[in-house]
Protein backbone atom coordinates (compact mmCIF):
# COMPACT_ATOMS: atom_id res chain seq x y z
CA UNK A 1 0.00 0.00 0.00
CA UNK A 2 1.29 3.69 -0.67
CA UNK A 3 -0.05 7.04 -0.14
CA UNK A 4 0.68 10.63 -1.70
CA UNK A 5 1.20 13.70 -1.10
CA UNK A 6 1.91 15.30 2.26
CA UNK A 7 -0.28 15.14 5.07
CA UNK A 8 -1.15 17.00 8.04
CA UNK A 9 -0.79 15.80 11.25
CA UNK A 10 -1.35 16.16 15.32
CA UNK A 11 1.34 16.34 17.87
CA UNK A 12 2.60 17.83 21.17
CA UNK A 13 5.25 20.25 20.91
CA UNK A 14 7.35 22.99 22.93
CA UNK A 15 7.05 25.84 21.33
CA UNK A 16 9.92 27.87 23.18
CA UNK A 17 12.96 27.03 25.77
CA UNK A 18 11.34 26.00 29.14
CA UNK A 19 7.52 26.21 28.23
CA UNK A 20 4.85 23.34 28.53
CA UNK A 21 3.99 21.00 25.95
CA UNK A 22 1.61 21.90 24.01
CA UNK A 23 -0.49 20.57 21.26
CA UNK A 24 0.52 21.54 17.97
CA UNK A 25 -0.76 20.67 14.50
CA UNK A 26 2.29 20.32 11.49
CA UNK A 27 2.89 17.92 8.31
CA UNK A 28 4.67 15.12 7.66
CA UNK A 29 6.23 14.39 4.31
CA UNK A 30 4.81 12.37 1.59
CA UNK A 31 5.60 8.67 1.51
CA UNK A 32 8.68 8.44 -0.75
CA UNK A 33 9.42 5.33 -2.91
CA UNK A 34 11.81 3.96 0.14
CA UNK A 35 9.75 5.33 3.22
CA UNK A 36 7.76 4.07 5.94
CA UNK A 37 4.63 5.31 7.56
CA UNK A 38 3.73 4.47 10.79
CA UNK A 39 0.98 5.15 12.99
CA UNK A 40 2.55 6.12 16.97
CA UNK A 41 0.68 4.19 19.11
CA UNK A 42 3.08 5.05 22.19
CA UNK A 43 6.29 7.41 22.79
CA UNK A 44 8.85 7.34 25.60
CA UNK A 45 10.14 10.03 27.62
CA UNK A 46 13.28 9.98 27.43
CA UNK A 47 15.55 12.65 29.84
CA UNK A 48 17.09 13.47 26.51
CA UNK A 49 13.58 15.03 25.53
CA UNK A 50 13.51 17.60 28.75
CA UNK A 51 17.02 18.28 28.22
CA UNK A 52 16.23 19.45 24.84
CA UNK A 53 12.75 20.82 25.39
CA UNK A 54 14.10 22.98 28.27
CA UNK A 55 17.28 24.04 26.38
CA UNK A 56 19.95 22.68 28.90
CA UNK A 57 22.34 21.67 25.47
CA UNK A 58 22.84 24.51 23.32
CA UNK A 59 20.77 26.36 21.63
CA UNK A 60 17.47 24.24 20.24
CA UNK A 61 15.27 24.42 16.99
CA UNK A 62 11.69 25.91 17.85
CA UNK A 63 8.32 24.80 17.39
CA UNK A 64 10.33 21.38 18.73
CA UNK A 65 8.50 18.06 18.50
CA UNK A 66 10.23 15.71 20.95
CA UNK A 67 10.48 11.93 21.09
CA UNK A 68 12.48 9.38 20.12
CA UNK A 69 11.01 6.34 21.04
CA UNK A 70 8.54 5.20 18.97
CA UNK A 71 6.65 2.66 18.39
CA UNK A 72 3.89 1.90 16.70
CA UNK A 73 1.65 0.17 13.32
CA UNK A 74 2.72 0.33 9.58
CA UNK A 75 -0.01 2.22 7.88
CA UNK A 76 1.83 2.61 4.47
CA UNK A 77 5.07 1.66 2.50
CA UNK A 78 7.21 2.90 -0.67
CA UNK A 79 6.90 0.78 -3.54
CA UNK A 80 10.61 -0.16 -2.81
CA UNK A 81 10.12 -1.29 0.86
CA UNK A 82 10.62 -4.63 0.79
CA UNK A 83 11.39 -5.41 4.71
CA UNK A 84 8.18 -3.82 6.34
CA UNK A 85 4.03 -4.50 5.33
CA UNK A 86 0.95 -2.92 6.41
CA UNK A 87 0.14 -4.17 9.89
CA UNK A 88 4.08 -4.65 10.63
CA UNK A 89 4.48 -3.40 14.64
CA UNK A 90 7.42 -0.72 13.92
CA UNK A 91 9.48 1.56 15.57
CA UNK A 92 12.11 4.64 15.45
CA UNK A 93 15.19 5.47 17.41
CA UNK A 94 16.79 8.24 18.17
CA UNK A 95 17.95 8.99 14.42
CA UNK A 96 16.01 9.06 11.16
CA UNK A 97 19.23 9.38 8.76
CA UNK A 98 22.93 9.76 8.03
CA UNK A 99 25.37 10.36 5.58
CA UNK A 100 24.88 6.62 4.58
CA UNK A 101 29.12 7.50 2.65
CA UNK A 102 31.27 7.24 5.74
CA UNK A 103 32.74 4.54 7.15
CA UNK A 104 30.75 4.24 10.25
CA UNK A 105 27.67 4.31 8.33
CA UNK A 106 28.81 1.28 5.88
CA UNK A 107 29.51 -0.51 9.27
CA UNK A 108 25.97 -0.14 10.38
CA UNK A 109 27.17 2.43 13.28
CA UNK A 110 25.25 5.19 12.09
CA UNK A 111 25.02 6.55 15.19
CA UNK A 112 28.52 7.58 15.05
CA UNK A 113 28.09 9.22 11.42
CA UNK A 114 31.38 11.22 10.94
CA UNK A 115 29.63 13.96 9.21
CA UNK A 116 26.56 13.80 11.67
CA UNK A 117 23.21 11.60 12.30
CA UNK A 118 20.10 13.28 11.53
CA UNK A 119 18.80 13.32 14.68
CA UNK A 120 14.83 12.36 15.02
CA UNK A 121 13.54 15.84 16.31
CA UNK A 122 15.45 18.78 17.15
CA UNK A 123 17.46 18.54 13.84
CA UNK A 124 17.86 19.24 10.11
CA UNK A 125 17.60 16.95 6.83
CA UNK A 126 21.53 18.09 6.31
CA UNK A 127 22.61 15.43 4.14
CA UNK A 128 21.90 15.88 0.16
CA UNK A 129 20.33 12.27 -0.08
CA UNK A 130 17.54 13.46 2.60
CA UNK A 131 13.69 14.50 1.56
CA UNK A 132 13.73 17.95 2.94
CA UNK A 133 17.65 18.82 2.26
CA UNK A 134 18.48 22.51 1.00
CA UNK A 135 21.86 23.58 0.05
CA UNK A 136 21.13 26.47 2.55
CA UNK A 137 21.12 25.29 6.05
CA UNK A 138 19.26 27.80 7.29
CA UNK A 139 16.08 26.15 4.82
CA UNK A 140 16.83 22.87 5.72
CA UNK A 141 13.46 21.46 7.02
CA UNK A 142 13.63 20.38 10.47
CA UNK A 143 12.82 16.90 12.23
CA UNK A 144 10.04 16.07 14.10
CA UNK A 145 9.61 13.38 16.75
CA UNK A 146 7.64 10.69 18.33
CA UNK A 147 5.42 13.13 20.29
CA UNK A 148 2.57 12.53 17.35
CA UNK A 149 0.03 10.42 15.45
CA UNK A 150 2.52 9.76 12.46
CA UNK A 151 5.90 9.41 11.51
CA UNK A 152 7.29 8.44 8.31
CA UNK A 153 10.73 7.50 8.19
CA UNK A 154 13.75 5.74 5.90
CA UNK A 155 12.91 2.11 5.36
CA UNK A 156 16.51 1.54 6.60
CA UNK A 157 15.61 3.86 9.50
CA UNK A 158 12.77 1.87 10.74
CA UNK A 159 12.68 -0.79 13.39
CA UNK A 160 10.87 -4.44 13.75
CA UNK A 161 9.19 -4.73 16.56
CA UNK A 162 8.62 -8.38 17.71
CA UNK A 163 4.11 -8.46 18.22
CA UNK A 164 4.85 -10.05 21.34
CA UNK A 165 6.12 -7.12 23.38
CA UNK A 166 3.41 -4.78 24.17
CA UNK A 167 3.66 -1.34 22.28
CA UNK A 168 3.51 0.60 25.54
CA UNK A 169 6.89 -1.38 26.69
CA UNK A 170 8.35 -1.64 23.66
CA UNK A 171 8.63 2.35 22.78
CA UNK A 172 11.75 3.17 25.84
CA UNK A 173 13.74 0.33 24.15
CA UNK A 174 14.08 2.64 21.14
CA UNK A 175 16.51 4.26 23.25
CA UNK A 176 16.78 3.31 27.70
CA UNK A 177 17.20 0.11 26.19
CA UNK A 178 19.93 0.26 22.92
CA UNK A 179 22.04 2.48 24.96
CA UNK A 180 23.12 0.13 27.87
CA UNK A 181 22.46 -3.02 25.53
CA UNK A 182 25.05 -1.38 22.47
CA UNK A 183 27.85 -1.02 25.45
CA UNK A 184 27.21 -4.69 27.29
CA UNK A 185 27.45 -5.89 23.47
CA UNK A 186 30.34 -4.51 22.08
CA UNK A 187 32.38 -3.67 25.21
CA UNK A 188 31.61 -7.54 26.29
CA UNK A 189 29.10 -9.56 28.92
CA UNK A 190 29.34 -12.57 29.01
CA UNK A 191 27.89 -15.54 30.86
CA UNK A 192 29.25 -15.70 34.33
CA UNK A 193 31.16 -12.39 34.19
CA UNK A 194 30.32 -9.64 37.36
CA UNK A 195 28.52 -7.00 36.43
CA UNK A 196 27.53 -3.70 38.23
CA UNK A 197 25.07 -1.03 37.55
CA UNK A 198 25.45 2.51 38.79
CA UNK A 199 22.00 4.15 39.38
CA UNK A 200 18.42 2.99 39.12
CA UNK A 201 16.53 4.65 36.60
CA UNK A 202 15.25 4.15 33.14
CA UNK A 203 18.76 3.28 31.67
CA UNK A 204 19.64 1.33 35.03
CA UNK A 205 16.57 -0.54 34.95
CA UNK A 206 17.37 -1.87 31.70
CA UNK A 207 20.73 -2.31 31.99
CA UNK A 208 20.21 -5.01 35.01
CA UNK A 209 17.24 -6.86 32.60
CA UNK A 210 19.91 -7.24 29.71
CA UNK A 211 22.80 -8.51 32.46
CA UNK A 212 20.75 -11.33 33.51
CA UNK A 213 19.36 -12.28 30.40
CA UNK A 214 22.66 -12.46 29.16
CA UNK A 215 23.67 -14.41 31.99
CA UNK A 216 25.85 -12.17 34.10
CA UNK A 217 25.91 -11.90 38.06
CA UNK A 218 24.23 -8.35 38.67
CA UNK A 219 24.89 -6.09 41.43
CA UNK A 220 22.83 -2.64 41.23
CA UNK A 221 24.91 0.83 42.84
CA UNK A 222 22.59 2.87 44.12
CA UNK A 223 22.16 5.93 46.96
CA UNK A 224 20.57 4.66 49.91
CA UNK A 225 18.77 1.21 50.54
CA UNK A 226 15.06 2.21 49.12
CA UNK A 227 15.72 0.56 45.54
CA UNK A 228 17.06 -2.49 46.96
CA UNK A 229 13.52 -4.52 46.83
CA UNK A 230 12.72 -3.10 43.46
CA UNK A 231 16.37 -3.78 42.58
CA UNK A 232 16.06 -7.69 43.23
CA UNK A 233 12.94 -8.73 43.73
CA UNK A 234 11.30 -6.66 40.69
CA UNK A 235 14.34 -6.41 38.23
CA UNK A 236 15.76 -9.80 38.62
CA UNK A 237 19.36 -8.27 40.22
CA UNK A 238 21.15 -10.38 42.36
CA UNK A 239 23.11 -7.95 44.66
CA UNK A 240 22.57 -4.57 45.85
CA UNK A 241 25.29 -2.72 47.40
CA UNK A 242 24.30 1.27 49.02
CA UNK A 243 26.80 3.32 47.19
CA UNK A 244 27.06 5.78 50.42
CA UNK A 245 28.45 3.25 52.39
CA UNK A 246 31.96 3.46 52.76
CA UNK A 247 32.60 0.15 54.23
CA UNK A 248 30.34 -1.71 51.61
CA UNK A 249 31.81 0.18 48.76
CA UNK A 250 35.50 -1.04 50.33
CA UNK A 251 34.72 -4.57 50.20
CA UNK A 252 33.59 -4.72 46.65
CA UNK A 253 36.43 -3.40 45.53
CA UNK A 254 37.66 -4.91 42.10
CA UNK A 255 34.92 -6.93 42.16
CA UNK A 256 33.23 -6.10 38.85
CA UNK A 257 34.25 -6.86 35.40
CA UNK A 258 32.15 -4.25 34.14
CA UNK A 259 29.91 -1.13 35.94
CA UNK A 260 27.56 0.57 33.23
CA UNK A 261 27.29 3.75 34.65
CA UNK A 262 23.95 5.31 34.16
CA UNK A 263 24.15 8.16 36.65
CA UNK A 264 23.54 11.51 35.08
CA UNK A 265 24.21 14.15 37.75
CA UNK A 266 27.69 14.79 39.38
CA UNK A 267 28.85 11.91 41.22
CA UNK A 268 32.53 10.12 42.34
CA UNK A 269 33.57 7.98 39.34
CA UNK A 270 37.00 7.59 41.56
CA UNK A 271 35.12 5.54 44.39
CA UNK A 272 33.35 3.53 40.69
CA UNK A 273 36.54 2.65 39.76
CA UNK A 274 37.90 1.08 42.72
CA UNK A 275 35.38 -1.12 42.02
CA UNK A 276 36.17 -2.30 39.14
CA UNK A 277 38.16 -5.67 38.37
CA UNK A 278 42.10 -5.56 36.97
CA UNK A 279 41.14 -5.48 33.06
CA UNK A 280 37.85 -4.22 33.67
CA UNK A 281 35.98 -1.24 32.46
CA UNK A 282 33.85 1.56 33.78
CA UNK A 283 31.46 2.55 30.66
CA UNK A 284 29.50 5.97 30.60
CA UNK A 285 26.44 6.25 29.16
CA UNK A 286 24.84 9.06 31.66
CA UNK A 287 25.50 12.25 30.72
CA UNK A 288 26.15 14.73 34.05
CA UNK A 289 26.54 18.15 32.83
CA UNK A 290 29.75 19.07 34.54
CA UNK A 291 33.01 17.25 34.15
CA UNK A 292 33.86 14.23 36.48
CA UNK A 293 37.18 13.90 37.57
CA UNK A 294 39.57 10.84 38.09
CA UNK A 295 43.03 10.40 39.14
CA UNK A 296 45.27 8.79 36.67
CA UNK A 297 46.38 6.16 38.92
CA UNK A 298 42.76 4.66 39.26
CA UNK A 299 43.70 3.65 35.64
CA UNK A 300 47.06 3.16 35.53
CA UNK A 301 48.12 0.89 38.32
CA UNK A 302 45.93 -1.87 37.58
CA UNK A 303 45.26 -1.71 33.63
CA UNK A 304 41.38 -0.34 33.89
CA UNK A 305 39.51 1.24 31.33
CA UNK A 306 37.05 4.02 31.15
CA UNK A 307 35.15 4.22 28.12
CA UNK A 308 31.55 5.75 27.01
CA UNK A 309 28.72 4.54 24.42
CA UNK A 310 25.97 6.36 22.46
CA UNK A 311 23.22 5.04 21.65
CA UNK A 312 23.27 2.22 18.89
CA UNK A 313 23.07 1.84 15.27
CA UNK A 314 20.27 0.37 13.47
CA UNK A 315 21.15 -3.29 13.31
CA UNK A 316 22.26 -3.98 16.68
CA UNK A 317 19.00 -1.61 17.86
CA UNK A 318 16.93 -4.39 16.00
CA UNK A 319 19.26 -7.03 17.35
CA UNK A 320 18.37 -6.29 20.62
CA UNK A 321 14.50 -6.01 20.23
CA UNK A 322 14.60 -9.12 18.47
CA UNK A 323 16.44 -10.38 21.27
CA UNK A 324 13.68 -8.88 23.90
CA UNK A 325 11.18 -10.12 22.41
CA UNK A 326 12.93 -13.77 22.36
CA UNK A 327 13.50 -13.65 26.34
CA UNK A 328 10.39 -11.32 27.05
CA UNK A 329 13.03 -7.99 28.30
CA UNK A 330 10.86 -5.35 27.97
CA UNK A 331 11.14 -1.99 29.92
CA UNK A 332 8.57 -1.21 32.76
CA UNK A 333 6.30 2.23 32.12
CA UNK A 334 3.84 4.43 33.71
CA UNK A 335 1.04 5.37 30.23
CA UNK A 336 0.03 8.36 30.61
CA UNK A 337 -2.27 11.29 28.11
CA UNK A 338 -0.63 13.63 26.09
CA UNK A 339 -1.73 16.59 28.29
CA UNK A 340 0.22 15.02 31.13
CA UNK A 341 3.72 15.54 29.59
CA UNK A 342 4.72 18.73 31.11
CA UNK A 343 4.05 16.97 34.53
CA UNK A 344 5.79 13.65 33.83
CA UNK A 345 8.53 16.28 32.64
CA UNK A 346 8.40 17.59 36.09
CA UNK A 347 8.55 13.88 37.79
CA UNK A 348 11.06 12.59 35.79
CA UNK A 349 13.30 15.00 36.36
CA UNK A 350 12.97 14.04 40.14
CA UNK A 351 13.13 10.46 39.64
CA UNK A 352 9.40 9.82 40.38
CA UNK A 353 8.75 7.10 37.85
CA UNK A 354 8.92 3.59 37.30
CA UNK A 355 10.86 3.81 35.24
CA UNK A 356 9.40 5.04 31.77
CA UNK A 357 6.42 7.30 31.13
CA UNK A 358 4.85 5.69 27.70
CA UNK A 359 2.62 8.58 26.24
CA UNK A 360 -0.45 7.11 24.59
CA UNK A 361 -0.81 9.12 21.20
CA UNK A 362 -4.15 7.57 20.53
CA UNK A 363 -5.08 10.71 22.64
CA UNK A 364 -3.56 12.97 20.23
């Protein structure tokens, strides 16, 4: 099935630095030959979202659709798609293009693009290949996200979503989940190894359902003892260890193989790292805003590693849904109506969620 011509559709947007979210009517692009149209049933908040929304990373583009995890129904294909069908459950990530030329996007790692991924909102069609490119930046049309009734997207953009993970829980995988699964992938879990997880949110969360399902012994880091139920009981973890104990913290020390560290405000990597195993590795994927500091001999003296991971690229992002949806790893959320966002903003920001919000767009 194809469709023509563009169309105009219904969103929630912020329509300057700081303000609510707000509905906000805008089109999509026609269906192109290679593209994919898909019906949102839910989006994920993702911290990235507020960050963006609220300005906290540079300067932003405005009227700014946010989102980037998506997930919803195939309503319509290009007459060259040849991977996705009407009815097809289907998602997006956190990009919607790149410069396809470089040698990170040959290697499927598009989401280390040398000359830049096109981000799904909050960005502009900048490569020449792109519907919407101008040879003027400043008309390049911008990028809209999941916060919406419709995307359409790239064929080799789009994402298979296994019909036996609920839409709802599927959508935060798009990105809570690829980010700490990319880094346990390529940096190494394995069956047996010791694995440690620094902070309990949406990332964290994940992070300790993809450590057991690959078979590792999982012990969550977190402030205080009120996550340690949720931690072990409701996650699967097997240890818990309260990161503001100094005694604790002493005798685990190199006791992990790998810590994904998920923490996003300012915190002591040094008192990490003494954690971490001879050979091991401390891997970033939170994003504080201020710059951590280490001493040199936390590295040197017994050959450990600290190294960071964005994201994922499109094949291992559909590796690991196909991968959830063959052990049933799917992220826990709180579905909430559009008109809520602003307030889920609010809570996430404080950590009051469990440990998604899912925003229904049938509400839209």
């Amino acid at each position: 099935m194809e469709s023509s011509g563009a169309f105009e559709t219904k969103g929630y947007a912020a329509m300057h630095a700081k303000g609510p979210i707000v509905p906000f009517t805008f089109k999509r692009r026609a269906v192109g030959d290679n593209d994919v149209h898909i019906e949102t049933k839910f989006a994920g908040i993702c911290h990235s979202d507020i960050h963006q929304a609220r300005e906290e990373w540079g300067p932003a583009i405005f009227p700014m659709v946010p989102g980037h995890e998506i997930a919803g129904v195939v309503v319509a294909v290009g007459k060259n798609v040849k991977n996705f069908v009407v009815g097809d459950h289907a998602g997006v990530g956190c990009f919607v293009d790149s410069c396809r030329d470089c040698d990170n996007c040959k290697e499927t790692n598009g989401n280390y693009c040398r000359k830049g991924m096109v981000g799904t909102y909050n960005s502009k069609f900048k490569h020449a290949h792109c519907p919407g490119f101008h040879a003027e930046a400043d008309k390049q049309e911008n990028t809209y996200g999941g916060y919406s009734k419709d995307i359409v997207v790239d064929k080799d953009y789009a994402l298979k979503i296994p019909k036996n993970i609920p839409l709802d829980r599927a959508a935060p995988l798009l990105c809570a989940g690829v980010t700490v699964y990319s880094p346990l992938t390529y940096y190494g879990c394995e069956k047996g190894m010791k694995i440690a997880v620094a902070g309990l949110g949406g990332l964290g969360s994940m992070a300790v359902k993809f450590g057991v399902a690959m078979g590792a012994h999982v012990t969550v880091l977190s402030r205080g003892t009120a996550k340690k139920e949720e931690a072990m009981a409701r996650l699967g973890a097997h240890d818990f260890i309260d990161s503001t104990n100094k005694e604790a913290m002493a005798a685990a020390a190199e006791r992990f193989d790998r810590i994904v560290d998920t923490i996003a405000a300012d915190h002591d990597i040094g008192a990490l790292m003494k954690t971490v195993n001879i050979n091991g590795k401390l891997i970033l994927v939170g994003a504080p805003a201020t710059p951590l500091t280490i001493s040199a001999f936390d590295l040197i003296v017994r050959r450990k590693s600290l190294v960071g991971s964005l994201i994922g690229g499109i094949k291992e992002t559909q590796d690991m849904l196909n991968l959830c949806g063959e052990k049933e790893v799917f992220c826990d959320v709180e579905v909430i109506k559009p008109e809520y966002i602003t307030e889920a903003y609010d809570r996430a920001v404080a950590g009051d969620v469990r440990y998604r919000f899912s925003i229904d767009c049938s509400h839209m």
